[in-house]
PDB file of N, CA and C in Angstrom:
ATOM      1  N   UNK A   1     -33.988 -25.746  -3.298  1.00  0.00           N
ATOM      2  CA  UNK A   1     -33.941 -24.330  -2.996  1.00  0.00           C
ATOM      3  C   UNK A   1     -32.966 -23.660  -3.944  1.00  0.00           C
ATOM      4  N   UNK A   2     -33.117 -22.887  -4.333  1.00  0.00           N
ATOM      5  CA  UNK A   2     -32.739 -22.071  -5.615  1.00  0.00           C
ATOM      6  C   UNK A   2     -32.134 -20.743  -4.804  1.00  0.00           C
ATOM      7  N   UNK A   3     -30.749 -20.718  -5.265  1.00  0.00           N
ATOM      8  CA  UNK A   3     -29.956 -19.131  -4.633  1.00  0.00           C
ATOM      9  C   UNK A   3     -29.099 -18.786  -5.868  1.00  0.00           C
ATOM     10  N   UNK A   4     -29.542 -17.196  -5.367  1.00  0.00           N
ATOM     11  CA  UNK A   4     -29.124 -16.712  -6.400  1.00  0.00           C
ATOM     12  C   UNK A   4     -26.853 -15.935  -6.578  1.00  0.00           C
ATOM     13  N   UNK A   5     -26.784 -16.698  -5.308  1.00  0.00           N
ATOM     14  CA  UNK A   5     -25.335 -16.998  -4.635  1.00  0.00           C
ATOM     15  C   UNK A   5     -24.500 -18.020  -6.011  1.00  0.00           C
ATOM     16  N   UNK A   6     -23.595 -17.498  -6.104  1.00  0.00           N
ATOM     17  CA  UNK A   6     -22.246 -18.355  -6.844  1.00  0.00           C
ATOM     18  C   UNK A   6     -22.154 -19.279  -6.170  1.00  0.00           C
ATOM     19  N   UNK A   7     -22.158 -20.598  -6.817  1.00  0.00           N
ATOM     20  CA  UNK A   7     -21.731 -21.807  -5.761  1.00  0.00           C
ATOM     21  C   UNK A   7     -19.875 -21.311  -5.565  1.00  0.00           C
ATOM     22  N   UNK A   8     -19.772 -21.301  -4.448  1.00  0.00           N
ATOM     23  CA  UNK A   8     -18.592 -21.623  -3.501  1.00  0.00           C
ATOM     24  C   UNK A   8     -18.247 -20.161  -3.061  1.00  0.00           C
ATOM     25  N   UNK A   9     -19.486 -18.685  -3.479  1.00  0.00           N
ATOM     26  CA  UNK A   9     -18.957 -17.387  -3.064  1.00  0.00           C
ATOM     27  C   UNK A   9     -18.900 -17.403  -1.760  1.00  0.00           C
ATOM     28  N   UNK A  10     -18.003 -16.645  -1.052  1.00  0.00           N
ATOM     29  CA  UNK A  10     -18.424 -16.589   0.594  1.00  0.00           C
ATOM     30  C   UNK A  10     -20.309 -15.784   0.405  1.00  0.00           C
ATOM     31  N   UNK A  11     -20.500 -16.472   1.962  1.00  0.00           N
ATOM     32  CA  UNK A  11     -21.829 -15.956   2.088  1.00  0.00           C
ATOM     33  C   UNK A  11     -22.054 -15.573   3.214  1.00  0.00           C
ATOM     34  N   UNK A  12     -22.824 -14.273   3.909  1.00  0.00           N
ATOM     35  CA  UNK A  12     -23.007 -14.414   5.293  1.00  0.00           C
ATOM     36  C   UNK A  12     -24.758 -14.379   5.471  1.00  0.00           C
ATOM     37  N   UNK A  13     -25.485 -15.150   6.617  1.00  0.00           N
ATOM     38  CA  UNK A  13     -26.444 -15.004   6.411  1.00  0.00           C
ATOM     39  C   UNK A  13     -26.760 -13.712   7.554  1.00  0.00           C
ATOM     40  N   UNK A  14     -27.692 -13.375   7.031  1.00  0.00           N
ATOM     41  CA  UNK A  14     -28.082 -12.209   8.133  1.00  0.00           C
ATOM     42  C   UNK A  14     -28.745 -12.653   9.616  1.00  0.00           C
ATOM     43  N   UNK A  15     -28.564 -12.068  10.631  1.00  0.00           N
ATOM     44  CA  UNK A  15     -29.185 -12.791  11.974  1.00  0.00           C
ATOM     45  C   UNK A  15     -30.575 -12.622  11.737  1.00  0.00           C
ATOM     46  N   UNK A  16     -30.581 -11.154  11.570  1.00  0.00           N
ATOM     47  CA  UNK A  16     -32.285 -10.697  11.926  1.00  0.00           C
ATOM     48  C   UNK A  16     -33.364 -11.346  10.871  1.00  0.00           C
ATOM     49  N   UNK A  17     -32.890 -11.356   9.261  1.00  0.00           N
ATOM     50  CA  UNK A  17     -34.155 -11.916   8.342  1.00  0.00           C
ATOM     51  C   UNK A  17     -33.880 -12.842   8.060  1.00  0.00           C
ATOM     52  N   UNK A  18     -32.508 -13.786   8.335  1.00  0.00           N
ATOM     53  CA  UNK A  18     -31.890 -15.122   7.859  1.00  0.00           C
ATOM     54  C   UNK A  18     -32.076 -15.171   6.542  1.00  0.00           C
ATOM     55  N   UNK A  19     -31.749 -13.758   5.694  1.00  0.00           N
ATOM     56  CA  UNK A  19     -31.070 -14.506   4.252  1.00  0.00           C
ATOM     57  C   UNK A  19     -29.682 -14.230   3.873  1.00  0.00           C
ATOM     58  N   UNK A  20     -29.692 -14.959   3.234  1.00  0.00           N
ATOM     59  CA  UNK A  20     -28.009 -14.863   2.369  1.00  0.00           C
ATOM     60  C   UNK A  20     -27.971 -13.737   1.816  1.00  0.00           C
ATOM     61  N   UNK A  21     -26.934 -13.652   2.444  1.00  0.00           N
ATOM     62  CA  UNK A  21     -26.290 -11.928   2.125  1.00  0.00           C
ATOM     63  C   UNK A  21     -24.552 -12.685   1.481  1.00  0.00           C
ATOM     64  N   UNK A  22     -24.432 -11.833   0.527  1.00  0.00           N
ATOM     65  CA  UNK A  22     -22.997 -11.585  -0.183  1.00  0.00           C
ATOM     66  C   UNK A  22     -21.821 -11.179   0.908  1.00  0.00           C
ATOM     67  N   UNK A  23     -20.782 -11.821   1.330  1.00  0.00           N
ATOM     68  CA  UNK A  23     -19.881 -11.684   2.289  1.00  0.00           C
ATOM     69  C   UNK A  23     -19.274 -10.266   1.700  1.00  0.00           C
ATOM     70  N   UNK A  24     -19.293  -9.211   2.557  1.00  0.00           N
ATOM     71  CA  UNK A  24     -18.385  -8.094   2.126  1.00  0.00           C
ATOM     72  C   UNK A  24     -16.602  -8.500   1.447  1.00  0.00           C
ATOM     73  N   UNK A  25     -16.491  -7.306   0.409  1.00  0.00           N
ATOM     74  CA  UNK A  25     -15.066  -7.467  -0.088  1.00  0.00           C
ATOM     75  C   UNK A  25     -13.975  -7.443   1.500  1.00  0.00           C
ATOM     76  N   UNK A  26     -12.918  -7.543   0.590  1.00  0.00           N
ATOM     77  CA  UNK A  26     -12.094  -7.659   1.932  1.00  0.00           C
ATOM     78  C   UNK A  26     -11.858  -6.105   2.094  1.00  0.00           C
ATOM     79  N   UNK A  27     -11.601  -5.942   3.611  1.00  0.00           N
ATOM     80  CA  UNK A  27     -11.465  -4.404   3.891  1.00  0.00           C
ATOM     81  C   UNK A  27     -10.347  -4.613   4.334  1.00  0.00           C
ATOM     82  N   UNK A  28      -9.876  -3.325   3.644  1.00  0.00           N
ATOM     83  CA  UNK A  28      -7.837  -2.974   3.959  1.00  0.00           C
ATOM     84  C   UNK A  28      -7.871  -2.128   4.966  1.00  0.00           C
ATOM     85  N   UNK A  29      -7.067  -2.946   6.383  1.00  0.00           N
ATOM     86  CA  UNK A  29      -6.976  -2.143   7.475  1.00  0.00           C
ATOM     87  C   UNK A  29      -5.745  -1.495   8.024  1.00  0.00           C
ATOM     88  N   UNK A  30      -4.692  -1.745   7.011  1.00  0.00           N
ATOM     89  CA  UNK A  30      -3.188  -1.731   7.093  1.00  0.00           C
ATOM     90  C   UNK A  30      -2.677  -0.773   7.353  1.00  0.00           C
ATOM     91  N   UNK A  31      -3.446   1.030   7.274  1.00  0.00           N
ATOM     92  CA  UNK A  31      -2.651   2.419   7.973  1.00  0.00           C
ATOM     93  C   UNK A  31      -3.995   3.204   8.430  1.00  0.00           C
ATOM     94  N   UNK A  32      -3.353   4.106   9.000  1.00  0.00           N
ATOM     95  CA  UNK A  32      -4.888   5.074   9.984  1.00  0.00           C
ATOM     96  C   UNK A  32      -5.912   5.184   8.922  1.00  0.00           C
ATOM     97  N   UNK A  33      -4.929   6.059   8.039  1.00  0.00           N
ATOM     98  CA  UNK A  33      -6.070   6.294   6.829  1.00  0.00           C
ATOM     99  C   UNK A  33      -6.906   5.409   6.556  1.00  0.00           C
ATOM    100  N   UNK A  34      -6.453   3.935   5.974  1.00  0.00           N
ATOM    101  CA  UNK A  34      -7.528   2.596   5.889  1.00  0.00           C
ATOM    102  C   UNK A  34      -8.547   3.017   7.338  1.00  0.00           C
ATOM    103  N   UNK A  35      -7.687   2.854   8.301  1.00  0.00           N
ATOM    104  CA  UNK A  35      -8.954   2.434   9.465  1.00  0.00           C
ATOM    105  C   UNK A  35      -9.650   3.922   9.791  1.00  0.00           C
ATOM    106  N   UNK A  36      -9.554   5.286   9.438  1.00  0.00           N
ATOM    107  CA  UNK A  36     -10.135   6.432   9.299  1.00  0.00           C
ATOM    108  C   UNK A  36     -11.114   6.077   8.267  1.00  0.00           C
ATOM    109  N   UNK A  37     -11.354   6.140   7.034  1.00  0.00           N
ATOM    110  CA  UNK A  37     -12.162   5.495   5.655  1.00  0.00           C
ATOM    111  C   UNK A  37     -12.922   4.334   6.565  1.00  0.00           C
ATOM    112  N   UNK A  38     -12.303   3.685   7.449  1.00  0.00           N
ATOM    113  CA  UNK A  38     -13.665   2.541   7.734  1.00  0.00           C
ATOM    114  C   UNK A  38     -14.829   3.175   8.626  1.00  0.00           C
ATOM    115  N   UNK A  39     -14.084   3.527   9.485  1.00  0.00           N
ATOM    116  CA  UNK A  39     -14.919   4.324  10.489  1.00  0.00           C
ATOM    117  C   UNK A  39     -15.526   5.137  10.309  1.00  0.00           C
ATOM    118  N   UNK A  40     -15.264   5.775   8.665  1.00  0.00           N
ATOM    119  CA  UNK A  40     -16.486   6.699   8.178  1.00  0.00           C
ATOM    120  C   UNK A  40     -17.707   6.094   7.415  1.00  0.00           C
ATOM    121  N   UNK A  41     -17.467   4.643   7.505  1.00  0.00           N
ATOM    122  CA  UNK A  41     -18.405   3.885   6.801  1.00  0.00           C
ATOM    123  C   UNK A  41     -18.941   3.698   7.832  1.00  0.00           C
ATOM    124  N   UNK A  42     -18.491   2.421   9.216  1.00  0.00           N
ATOM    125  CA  UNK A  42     -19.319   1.994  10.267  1.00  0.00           C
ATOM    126  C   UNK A  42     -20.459   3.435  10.470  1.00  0.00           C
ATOM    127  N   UNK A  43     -19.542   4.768  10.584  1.00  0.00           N
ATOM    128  CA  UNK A  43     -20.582   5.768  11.145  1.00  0.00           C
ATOM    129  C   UNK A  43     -21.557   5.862  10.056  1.00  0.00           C
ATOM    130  N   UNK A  44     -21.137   6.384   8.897  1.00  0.00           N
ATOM    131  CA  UNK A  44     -22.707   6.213   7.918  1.00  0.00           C
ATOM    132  C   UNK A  44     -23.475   4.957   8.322  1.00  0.00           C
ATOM    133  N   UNK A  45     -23.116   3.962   8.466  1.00  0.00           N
ATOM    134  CA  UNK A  45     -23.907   2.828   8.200  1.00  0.00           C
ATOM    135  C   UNK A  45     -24.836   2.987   9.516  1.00  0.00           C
ATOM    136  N   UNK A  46     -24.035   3.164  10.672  1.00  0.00           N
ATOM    137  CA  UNK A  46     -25.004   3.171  11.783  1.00  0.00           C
ATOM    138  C   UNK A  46     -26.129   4.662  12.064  1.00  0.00           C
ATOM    139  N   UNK A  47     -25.472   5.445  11.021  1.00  0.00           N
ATOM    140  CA  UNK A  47     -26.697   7.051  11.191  1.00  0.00           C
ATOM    141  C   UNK A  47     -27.896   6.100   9.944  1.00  0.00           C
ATOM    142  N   UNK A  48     -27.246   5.708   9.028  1.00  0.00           N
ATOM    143  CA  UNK A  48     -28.734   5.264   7.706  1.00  0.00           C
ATOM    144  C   UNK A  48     -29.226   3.695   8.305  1.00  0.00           C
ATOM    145  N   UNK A  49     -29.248   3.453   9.318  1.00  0.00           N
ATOM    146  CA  UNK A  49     -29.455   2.033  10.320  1.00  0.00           C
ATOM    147  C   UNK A  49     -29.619   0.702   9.640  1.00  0.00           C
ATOM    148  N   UNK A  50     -28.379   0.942   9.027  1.00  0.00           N
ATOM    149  CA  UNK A  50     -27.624  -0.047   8.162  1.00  0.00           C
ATOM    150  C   UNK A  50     -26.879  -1.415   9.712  1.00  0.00           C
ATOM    151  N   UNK A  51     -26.844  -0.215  10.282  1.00  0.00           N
ATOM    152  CA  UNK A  51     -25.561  -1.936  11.618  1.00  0.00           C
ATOM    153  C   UNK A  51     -26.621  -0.850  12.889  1.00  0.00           C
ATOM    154  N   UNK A  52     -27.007  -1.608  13.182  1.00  0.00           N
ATOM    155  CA  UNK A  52     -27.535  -1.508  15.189  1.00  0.00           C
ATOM    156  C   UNK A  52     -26.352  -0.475  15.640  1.00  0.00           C
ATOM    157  N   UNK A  53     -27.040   0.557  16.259  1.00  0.00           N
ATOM    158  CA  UNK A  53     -25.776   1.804  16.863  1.00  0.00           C
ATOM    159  C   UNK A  53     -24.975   0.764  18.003  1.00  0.00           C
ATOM    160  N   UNK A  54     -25.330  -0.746  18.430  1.00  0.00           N
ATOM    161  CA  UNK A  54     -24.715  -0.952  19.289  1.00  0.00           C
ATOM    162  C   UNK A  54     -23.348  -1.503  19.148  1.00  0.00           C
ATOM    163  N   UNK A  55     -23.442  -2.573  17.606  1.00  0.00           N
ATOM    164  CA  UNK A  55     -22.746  -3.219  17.024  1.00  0.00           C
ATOM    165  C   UNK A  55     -21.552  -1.854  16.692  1.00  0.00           C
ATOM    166  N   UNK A  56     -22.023  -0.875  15.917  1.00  0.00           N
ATOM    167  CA  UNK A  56     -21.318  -0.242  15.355  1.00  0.00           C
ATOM    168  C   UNK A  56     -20.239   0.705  16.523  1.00  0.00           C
ATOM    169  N   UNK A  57     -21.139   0.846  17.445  1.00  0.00           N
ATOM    170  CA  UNK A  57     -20.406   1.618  18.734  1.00  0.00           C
ATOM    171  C   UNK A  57     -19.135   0.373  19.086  1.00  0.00           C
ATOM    172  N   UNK A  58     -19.234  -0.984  18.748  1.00  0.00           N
ATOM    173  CA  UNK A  58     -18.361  -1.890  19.329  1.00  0.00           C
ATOM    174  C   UNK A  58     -17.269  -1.819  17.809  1.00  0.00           C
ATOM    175  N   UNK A  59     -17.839  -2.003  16.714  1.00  0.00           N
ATOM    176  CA  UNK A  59     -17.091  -1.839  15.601  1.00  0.00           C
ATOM    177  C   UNK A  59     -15.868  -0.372  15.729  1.00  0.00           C
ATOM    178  N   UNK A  60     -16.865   0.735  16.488  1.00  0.00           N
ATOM    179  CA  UNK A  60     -15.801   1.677  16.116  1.00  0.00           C
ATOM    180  C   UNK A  60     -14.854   1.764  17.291  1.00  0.00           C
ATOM    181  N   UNK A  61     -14.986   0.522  18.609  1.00  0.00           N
ATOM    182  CA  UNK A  61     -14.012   0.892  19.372  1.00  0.00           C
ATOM    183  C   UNK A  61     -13.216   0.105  18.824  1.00  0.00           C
ATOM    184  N   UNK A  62     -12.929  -1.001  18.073  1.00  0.00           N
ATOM    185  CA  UNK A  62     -12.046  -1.599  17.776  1.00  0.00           C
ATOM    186  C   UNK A  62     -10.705  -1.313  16.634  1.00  0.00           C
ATOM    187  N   UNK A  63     -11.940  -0.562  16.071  1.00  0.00           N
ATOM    188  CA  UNK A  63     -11.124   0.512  14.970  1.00  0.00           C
ATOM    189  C   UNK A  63     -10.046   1.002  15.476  1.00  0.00           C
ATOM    190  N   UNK A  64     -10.733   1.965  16.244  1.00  0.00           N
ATOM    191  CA  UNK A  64     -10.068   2.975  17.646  1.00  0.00           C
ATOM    192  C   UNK A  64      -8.571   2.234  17.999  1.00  0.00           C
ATOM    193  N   UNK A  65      -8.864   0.594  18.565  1.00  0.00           N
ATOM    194  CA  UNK A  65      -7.690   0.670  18.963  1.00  0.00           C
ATOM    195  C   UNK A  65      -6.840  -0.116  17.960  1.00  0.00           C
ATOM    196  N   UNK A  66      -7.169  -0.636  16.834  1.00  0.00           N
ATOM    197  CA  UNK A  66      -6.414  -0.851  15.232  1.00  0.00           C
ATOM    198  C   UNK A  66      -5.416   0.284  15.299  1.00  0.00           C
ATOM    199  N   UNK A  67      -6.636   1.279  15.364  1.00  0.00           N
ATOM    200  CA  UNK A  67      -5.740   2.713  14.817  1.00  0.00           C
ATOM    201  C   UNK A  67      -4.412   3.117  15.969  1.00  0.00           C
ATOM    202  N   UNK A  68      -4.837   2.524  17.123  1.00  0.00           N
ATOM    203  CA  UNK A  68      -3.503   3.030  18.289  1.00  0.00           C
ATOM    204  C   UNK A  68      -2.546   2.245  18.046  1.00  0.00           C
ATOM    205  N   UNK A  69      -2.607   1.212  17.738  1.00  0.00           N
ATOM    206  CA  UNK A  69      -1.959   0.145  17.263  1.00  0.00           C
ATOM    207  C   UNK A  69      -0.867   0.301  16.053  1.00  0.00           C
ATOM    208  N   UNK A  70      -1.132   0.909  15.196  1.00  0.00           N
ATOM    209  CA  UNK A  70      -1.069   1.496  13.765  1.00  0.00           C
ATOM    210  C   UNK A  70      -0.062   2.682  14.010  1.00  0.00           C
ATOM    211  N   UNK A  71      -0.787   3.436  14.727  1.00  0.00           N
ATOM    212  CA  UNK A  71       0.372   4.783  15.360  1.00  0.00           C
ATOM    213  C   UNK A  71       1.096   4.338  16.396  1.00  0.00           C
ATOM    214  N   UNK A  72       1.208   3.136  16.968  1.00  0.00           N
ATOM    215  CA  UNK A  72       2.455   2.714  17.916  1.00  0.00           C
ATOM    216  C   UNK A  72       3.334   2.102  16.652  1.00  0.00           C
ATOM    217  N   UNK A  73       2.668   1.206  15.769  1.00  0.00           N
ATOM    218  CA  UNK A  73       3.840   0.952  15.066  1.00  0.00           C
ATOM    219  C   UNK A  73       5.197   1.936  14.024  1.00  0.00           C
ATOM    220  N   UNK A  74       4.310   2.987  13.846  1.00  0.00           N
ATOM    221  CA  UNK A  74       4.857   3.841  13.200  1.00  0.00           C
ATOM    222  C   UNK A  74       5.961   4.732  14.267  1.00  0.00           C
ATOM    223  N   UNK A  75       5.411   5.251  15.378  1.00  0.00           N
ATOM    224  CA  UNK A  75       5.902   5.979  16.206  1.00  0.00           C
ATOM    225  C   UNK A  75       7.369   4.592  16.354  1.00  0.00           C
ATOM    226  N   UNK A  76       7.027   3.699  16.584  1.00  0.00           N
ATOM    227  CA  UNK A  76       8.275   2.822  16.968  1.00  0.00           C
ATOM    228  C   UNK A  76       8.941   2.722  16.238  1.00  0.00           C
ATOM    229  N   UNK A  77       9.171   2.584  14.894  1.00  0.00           N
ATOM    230  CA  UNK A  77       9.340   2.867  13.153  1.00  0.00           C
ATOM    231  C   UNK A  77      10.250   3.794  13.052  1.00  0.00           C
ATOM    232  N   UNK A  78       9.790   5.074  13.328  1.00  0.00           N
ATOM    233  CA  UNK A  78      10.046   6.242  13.410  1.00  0.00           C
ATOM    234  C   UNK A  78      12.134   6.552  14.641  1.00  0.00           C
ATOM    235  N   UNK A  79      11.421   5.808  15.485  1.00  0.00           N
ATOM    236  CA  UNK A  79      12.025   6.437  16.695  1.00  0.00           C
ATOM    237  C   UNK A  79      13.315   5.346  16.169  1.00  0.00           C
ATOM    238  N   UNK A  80      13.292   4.068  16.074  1.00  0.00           N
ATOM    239  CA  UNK A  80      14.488   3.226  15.572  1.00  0.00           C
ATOM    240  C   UNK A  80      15.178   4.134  14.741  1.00  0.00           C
ATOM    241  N   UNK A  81      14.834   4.640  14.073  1.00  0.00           N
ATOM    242  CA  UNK A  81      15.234   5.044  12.617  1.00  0.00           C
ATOM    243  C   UNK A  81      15.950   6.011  12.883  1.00  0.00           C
ATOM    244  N   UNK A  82      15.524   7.078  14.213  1.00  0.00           N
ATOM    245  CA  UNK A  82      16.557   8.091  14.774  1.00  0.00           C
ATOM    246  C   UNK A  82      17.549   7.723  15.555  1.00  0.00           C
ATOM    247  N   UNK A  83      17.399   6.770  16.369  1.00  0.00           N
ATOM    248  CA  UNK A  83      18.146   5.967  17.035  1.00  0.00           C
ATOM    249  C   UNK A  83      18.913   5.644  16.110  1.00  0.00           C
ATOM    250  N   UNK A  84      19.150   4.712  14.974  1.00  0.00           N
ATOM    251  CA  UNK A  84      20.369   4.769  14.122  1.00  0.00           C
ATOM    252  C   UNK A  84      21.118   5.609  13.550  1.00  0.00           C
ATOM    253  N   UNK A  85      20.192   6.785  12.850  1.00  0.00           N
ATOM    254  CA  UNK A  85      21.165   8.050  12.869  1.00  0.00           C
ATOM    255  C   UNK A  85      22.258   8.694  13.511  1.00  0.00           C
ATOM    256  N   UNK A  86      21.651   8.395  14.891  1.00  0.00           N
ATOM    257  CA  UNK A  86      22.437   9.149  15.817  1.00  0.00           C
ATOM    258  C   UNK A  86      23.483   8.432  16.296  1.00  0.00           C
ATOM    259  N   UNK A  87      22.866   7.331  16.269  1.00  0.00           N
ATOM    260  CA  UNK A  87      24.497   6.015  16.798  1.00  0.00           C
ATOM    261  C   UNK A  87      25.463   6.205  15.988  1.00  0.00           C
ATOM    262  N   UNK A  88      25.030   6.565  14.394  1.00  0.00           N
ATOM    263  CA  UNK A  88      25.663   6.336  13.732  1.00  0.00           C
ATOM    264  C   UNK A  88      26.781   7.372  13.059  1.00  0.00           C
ATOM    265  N   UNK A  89      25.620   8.613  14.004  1.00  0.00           N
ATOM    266  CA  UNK A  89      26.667  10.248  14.446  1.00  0.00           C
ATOM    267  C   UNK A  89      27.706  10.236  15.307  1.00  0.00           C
ATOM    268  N   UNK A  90      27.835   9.295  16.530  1.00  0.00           N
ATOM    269  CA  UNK A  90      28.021   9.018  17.760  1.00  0.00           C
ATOM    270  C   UNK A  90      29.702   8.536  17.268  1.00  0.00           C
ATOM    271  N   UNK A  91      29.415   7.380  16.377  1.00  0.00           N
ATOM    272  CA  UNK A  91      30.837   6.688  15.842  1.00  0.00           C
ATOM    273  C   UNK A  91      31.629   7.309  15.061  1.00  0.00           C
ATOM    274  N   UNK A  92      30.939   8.457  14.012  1.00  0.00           N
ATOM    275  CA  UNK A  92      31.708   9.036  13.520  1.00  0.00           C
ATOM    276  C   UNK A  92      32.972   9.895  13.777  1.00  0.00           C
TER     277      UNK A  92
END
């Protein structure tokens, strides 16, 4: 059997036609913005019925809570950072 796959590329096969599909690049999920930019993909992909609206409805809750996740870390980030200021008003 003959593929037209790089020996050792990642590969994913597809469920529905079972062929080898090219494993997507890696997706950067590291600030809202990243996970905002994804979620504008999942949604294109699921309006041009690229991903099942069901998959994608599960894709974008997870996003969803990446992204709460993302703004707790920052908000916590944030709030330390005043918290030292002020301690550090406190001693003066």
């Amino acid at each position: 059997m003959k593929n037209s796959m790089k020996e050792n590329q990642p590969a994913t096969i597809d469920g529905a036609s079972l062929h080898v599909l090219p494993t997507p690049s890696v997706i950067h999920l590291k600030t809202a913005d990243d996970v905002r930019l994804e979620l504008g993909k999942v949604y294109r992909d699921m309006r041009q019925g690229r991903i099942d609206m069901a998959d994608g409805t599960k894709l974008a809750y997870v996003l969803g809570q990446l992204n709460k996740a993302i703004e707790t870390g920052v908000i916590e980030a944030r709030m330390e950072s005043l918290e030292r200021i002020l301690k550090g008003r406190k001693t003066s």
